[in-house]
Protein backbone atom coordinates (compact mmCIF):
# COMPACT_ATOMS: atom_id res chain seq x y z
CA UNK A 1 136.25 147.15 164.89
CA UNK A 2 134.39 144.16 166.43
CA UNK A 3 131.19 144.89 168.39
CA UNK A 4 130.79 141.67 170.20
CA UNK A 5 132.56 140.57 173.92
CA UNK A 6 135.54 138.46 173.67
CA UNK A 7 135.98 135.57 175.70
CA UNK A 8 135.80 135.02 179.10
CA UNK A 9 139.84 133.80 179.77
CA UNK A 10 137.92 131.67 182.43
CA UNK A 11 134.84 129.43 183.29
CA UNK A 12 133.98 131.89 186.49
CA UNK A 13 130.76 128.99 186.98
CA UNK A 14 133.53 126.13 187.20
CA UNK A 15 135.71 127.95 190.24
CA UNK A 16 132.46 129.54 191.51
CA UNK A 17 129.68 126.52 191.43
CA UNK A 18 127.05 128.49 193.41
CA UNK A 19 127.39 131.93 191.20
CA UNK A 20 125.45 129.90 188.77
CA UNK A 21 122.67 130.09 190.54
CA UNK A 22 122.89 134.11 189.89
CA UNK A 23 123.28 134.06 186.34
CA UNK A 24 121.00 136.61 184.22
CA UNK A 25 120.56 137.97 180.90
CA UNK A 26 122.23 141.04 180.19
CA UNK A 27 123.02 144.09 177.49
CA UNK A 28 126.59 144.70 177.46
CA UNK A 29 126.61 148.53 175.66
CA UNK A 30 129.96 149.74 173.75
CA UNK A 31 129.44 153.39 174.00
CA UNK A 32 131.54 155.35 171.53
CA UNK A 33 132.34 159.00 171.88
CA UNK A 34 131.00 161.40 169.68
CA UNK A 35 129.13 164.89 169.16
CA UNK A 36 125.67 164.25 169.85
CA UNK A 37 123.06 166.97 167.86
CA UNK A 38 119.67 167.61 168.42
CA UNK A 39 118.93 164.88 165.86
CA UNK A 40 120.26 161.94 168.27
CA UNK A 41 119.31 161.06 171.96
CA UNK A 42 120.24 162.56 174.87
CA UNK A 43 122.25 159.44 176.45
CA UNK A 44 125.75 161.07 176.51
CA UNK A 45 124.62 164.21 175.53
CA UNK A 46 122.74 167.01 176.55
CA UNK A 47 119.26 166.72 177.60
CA UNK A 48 116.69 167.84 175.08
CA UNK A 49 113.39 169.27 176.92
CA UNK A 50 110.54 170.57 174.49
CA UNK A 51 110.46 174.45 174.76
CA UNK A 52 106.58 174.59 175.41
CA UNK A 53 106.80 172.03 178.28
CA UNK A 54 107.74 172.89 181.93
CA UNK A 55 110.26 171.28 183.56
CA UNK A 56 109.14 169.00 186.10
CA UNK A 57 109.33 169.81 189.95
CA UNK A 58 108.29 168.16 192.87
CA UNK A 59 105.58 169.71 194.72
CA UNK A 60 104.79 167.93 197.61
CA UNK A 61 105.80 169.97 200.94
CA UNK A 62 108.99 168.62 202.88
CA UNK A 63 109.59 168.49 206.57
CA UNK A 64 112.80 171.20 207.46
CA UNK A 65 113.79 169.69 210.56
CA UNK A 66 114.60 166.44 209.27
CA UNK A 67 118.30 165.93 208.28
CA UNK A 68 122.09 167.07 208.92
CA UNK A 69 123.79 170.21 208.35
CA UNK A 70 127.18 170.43 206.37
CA UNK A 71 128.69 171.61 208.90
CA UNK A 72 127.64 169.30 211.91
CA UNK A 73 128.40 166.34 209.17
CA UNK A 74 131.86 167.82 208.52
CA UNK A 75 132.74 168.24 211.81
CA UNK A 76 131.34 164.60 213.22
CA UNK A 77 134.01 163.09 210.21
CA UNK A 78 136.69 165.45 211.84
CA UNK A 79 136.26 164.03 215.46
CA UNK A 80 136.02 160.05 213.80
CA UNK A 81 139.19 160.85 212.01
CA UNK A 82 141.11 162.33 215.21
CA UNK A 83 139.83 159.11 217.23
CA UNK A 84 140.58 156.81 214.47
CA UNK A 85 144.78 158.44 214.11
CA UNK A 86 145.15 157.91 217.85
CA UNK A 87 147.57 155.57 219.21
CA UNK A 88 145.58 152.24 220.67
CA UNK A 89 146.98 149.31 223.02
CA UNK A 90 147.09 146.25 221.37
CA UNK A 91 146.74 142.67 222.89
C-alpha cells in the first residue's frame, strides 16, 4: 500500500497564477481504521483521562440573559421558510 500523495492530474498554480501566492506547507495524514487500546493515542479513539486527575471545567460565571432559546430559534427559521416558499412578482 503506498503512503505517499499521487499526483496532482493538474498544475492548479498554472490555471490559477495568483493561488501561488497562498501556497503553504502542509501534513497530509492517511488515517487507517483500527481498534485503538489503552496502549495507543486517543486520536480516533477514546479519550484516555488519568483516574486521579479531575476533569477540567470552566469556572468562570456566565451571563443567563445573553442568547436564544430553541424554541424562539426554531420558530424564527419557520417564519423565514414560509416567507421564502411564497410566490414573488418578478420583473
Amino acid at each position: 500500500m503506498s503512503r505517499t500523495t499521487p499526483p496532482r492530474p493538474v498544475n492548479v498554480e498554472a490555471l490559477f497564477p495568483k493561488l501561488g501566492a497562498l501556497r503553504g506547507t502542509t501534513t497530509r495524514l492517511h488515517p487507517r481504521p483500527g481498534r485503538p487500546d489503552a496502549s495507543v493515542s486517543s486520536v480516533g479513539g477514546p479519550l484516555l483521562w488519568p483516574a486521579d486527575e479531575p476533569w477540567p471545567v470552566c469556572t468562570e460565571p456566565h451571563k443567563r440573559s445573553s442568547g436564544y432559546r430553541i424554541a424562539d430559534i426554531r420558530r424564527e427559521r419557520r417564519i423565514l421558510a414560509d416567507v421564502w416558499a411564497r410566490d414573488r412578482p418578478t420583473d
